[in-house]
N, C-alpha and C. Protein backbone atom coordinates (compact mmCIF):
# COMPACT_ATOMS: atom_id res chain seq x y z
N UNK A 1 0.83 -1.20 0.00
CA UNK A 1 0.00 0.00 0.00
C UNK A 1 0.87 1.25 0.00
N UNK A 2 0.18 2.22 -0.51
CA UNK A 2 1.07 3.26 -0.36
C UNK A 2 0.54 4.52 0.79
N UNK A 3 1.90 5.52 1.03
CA UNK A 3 1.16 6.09 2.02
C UNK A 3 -0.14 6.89 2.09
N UNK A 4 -0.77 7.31 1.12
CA UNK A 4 -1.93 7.76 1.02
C UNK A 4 -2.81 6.51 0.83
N UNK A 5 -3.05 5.65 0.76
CA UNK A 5 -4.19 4.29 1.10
C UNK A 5 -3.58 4.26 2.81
N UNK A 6 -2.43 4.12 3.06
CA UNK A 6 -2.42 4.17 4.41
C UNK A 6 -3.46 5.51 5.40
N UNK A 7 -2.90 6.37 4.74
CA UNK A 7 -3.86 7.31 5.26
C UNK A 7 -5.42 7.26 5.72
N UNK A 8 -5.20 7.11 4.39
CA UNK A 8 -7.21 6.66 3.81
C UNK A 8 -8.13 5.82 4.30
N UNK A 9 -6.72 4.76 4.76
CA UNK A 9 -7.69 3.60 5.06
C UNK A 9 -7.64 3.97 6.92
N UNK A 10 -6.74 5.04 7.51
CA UNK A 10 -6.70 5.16 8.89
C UNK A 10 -8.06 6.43 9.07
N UNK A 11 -8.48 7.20 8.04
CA UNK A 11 -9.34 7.74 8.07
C UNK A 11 -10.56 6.83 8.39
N UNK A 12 -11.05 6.35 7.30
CA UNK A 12 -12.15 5.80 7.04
C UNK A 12 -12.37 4.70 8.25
N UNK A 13 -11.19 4.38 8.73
CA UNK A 13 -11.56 3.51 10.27
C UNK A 13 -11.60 4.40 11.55
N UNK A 14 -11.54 5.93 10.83
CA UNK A 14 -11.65 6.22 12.67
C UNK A 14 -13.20 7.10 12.21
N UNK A 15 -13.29 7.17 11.22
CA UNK A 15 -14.85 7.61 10.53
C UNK A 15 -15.87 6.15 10.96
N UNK A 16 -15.56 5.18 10.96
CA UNK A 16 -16.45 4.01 11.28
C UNK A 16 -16.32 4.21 12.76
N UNK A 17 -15.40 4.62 13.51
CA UNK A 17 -15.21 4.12 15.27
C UNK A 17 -16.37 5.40 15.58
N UNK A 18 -17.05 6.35 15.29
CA UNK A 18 -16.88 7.67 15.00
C UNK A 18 -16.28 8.78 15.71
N UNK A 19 -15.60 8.76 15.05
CA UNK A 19 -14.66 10.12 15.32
C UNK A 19 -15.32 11.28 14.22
N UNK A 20 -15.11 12.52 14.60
CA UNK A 20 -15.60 13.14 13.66
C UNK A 20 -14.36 14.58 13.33
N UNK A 21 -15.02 15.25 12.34
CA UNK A 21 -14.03 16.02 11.65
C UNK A 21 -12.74 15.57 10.99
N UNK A 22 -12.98 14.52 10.44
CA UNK A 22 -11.54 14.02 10.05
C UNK A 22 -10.78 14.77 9.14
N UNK A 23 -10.22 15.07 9.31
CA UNK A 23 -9.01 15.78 7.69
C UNK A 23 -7.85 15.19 7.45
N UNK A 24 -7.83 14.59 5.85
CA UNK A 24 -6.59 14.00 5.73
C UNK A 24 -5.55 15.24 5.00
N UNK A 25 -4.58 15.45 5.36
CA UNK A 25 -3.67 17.06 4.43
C UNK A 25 -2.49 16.05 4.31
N UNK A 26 -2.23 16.32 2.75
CA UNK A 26 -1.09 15.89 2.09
C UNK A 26 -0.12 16.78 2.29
N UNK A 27 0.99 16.92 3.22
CA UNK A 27 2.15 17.70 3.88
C UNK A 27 3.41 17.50 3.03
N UNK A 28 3.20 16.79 2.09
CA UNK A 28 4.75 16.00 1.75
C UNK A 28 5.64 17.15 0.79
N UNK A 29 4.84 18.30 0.38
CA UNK A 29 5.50 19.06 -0.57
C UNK A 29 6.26 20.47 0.48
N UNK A 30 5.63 20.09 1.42
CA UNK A 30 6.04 21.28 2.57
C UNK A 30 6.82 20.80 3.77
N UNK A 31 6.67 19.05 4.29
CA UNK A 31 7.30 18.83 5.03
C UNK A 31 8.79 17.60 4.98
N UNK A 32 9.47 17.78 5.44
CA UNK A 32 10.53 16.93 5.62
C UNK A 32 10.22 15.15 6.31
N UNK A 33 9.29 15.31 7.03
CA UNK A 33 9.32 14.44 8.38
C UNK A 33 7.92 13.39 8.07
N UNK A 34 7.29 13.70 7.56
CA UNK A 34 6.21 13.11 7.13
C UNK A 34 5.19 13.51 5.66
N UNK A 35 4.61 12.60 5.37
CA UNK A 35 3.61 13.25 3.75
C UNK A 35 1.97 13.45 4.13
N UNK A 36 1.40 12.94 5.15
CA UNK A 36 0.49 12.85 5.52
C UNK A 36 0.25 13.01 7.08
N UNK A 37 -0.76 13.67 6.95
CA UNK A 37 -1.17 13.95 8.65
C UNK A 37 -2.50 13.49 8.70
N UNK A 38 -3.43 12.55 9.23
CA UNK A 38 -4.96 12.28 9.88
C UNK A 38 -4.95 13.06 11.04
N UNK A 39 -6.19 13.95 10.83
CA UNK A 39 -6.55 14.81 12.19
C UNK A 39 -8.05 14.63 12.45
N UNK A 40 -8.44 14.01 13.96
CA UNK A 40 -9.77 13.71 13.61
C UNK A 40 -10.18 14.08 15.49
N UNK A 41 -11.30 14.68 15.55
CA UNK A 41 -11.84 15.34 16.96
C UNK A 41 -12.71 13.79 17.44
N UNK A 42 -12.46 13.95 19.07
CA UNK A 42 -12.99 12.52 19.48
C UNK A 42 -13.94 13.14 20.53
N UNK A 43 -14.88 12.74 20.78
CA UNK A 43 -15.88 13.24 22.02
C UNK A 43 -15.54 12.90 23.40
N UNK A 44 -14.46 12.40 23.69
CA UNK A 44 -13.97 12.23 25.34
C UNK A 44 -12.83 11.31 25.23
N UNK A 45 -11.93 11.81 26.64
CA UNK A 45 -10.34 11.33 26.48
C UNK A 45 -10.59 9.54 26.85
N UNK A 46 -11.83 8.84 27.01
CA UNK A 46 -11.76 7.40 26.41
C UNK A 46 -12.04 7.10 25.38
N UNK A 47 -12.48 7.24 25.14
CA UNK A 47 -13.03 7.24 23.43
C UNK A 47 -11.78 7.62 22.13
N UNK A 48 -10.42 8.57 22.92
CA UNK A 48 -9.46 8.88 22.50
C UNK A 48 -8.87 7.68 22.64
N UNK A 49 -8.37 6.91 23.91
CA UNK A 49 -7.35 6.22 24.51
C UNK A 49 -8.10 4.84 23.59
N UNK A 50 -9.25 4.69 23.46
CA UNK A 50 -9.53 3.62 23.11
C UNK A 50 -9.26 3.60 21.36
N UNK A 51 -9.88 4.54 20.62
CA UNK A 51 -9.63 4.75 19.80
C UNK A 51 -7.83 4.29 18.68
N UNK A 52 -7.01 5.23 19.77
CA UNK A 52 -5.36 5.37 19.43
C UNK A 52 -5.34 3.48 19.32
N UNK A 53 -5.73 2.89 20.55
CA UNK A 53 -5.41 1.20 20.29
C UNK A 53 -6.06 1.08 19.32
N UNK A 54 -7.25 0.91 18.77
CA UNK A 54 -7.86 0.16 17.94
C UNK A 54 -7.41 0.46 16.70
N UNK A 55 -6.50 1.84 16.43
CA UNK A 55 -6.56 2.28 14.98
C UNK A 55 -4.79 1.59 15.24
N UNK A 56 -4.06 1.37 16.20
CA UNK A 56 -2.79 0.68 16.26
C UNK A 56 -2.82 -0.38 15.75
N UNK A 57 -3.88 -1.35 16.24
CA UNK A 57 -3.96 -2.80 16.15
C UNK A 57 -4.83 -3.02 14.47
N UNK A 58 -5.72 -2.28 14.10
CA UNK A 58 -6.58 -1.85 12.60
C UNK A 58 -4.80 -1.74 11.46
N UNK A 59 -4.08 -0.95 11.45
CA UNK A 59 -3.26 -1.26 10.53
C UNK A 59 -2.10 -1.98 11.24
N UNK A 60 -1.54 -2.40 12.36
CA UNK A 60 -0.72 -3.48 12.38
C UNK A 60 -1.68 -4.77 11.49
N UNK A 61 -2.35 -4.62 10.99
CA UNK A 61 -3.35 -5.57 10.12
C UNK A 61 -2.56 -5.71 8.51
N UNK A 62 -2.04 -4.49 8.66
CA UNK A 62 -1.54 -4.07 7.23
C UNK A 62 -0.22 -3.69 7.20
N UNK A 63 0.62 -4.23 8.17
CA UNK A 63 1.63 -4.18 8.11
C UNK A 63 2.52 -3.03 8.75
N UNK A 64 1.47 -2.01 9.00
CA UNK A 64 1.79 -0.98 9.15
C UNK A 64 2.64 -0.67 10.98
N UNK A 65 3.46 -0.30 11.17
CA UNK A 65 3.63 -0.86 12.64
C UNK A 65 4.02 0.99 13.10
N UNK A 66 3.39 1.54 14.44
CA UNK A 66 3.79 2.77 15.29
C UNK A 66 4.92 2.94 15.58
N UNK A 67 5.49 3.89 14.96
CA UNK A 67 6.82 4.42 15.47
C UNK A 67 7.00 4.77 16.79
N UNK A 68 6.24 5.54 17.05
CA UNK A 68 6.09 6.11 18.24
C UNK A 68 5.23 7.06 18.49
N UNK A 69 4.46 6.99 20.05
CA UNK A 69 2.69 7.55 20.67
C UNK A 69 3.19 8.60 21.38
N UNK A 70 3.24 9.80 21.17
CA UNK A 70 3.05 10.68 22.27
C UNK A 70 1.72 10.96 22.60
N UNK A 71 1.82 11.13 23.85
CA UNK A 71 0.41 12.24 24.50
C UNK A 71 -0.46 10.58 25.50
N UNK A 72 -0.88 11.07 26.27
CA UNK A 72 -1.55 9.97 26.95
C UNK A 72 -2.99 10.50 26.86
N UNK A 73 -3.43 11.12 26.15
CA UNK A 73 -5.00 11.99 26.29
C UNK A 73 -5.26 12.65 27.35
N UNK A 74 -4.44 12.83 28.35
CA UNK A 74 -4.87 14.19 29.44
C UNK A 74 -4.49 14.91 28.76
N UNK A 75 -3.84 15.35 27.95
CA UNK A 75 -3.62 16.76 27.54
C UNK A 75 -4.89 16.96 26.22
N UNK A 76 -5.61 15.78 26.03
CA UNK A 76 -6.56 16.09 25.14
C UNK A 76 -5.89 15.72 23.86
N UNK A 77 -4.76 15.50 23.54
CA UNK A 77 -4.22 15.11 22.34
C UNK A 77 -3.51 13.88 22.46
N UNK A 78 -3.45 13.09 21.44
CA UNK A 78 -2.79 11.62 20.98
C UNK A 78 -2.10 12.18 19.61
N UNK A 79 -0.72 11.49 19.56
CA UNK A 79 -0.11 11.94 18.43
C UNK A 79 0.31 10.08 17.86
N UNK A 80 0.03 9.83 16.99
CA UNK A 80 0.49 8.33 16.51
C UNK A 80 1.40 8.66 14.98
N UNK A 81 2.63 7.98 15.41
CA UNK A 81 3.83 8.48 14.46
C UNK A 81 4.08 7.24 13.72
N UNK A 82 3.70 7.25 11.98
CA UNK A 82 3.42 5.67 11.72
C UNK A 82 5.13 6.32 10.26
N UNK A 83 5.77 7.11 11.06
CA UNK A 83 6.61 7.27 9.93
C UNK A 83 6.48 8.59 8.78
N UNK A 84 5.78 8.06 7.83
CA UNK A 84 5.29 9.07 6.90
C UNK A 84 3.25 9.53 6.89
N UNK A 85 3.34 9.08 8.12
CA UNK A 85 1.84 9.12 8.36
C UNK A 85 1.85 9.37 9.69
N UNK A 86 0.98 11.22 9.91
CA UNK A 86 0.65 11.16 11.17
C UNK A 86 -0.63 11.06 12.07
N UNK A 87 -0.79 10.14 12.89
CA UNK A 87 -2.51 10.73 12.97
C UNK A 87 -2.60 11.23 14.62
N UNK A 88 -3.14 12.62 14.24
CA UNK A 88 -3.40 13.21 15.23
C UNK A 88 -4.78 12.65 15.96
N UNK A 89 -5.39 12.88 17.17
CA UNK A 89 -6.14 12.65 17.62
C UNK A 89 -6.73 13.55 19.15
N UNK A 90 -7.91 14.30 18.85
CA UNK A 90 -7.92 15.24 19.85
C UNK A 90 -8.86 15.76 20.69
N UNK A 91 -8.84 16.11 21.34
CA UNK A 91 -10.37 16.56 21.94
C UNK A 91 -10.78 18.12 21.16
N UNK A 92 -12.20 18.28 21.17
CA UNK A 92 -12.50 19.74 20.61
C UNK A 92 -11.71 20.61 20.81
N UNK A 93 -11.50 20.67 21.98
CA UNK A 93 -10.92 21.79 22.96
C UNK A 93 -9.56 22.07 22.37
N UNK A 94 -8.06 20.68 22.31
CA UNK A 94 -7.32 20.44 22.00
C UNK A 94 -7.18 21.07 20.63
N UNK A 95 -8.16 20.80 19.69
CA UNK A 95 -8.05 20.54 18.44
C UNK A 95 -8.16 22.22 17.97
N UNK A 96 -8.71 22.73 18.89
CA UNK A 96 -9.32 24.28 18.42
C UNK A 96 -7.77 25.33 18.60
N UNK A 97 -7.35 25.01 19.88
CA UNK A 97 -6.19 25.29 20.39
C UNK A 97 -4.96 25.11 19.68
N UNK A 98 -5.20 24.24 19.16
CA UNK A 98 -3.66 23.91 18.31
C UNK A 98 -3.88 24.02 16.51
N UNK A 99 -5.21 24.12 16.55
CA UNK A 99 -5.16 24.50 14.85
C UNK A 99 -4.19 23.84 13.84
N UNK A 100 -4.40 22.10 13.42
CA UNK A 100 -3.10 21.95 12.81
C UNK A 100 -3.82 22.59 11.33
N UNK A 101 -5.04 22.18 11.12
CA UNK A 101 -5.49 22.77 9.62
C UNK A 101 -4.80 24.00 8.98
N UNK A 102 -4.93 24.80 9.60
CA UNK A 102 -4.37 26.51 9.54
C UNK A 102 -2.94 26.40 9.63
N UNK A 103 -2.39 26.05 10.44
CA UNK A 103 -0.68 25.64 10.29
C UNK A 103 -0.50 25.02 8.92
N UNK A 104 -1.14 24.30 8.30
CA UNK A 104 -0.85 22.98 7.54
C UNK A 104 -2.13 23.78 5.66
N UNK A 105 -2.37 25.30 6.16
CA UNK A 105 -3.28 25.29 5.03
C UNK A 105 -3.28 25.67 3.89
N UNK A 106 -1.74 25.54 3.47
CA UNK A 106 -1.49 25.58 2.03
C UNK A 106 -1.29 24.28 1.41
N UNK A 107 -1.39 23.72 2.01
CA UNK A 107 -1.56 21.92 1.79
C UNK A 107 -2.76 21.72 1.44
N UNK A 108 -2.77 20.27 0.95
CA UNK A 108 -3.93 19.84 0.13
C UNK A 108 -4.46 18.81 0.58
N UNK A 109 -6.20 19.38 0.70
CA UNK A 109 -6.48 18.52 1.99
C UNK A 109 -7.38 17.33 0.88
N UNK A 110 -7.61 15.79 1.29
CA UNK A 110 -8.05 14.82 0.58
C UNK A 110 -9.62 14.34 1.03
N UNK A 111 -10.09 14.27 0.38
CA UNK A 111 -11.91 14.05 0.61
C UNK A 111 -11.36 12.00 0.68
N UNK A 112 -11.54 11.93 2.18
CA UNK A 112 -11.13 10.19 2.47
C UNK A 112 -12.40 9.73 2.12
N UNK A 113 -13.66 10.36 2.19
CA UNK A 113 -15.00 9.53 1.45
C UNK A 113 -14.60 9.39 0.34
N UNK A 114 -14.44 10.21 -0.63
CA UNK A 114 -14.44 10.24 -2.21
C UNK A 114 -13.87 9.00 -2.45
N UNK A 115 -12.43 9.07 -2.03
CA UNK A 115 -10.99 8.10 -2.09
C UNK A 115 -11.28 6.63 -1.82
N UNK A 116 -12.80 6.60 -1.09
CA UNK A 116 -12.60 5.13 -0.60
C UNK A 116 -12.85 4.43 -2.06
């Protein structure tokens, strides 16, 4: 798979868990460190914590294995580092506060419905 089906397919599974607001932004022409970022708002820091596992164990399915988890969800944010794929994960609150869209908005953001 490549990293945008990776993406796509980490979207569309945290769109089934529901998570909402998902945005996938293709970063790769602006960033060094990664090509893709998943950013998706969760309605409470279990629903986060539970979430981060299920979407760990959903592409260790595919080969895909976590570099490395910051954030334990008290701070309202989960960061999952799959390499060239990042998926953020956040509470409203978190998510409003840190604005990655607007940081990230000359990038090009991907409709993960369309894509499926």
């Amino acid at each position: 798979m490549t990293n945008k089906e990776y993406a796509l397919l980490a979207a569309n599974f945290l769109d089934e868990k529901l998570a909402k607001d998902i945005s996938v932004i293709d970063i790769s022409e602006r960033s060094g460190f990664a090509d893709y970022f998943v950013i998706a708002t969760v309605n409470s820091l279990r629903q986060m914590i539970s979430l981060s596992a299920d979407l760990d164990d959903k592409l260790a399915e595919y080969d895909l294995e976590v570099k490395n988890i910051e954030g334990k969800g008290e701070s309202g944010w989960i960061l999952l580092d799959y390499n060239d794929i990042i998926i953020n994960l956040f509470t409203e609150e978190a998510r409003n506060k840190y604005n990655l869209e607007k940081v990230w908005g000359d990038c090009e953001v991907i409709d993960y419905k369309e894509e499926k």
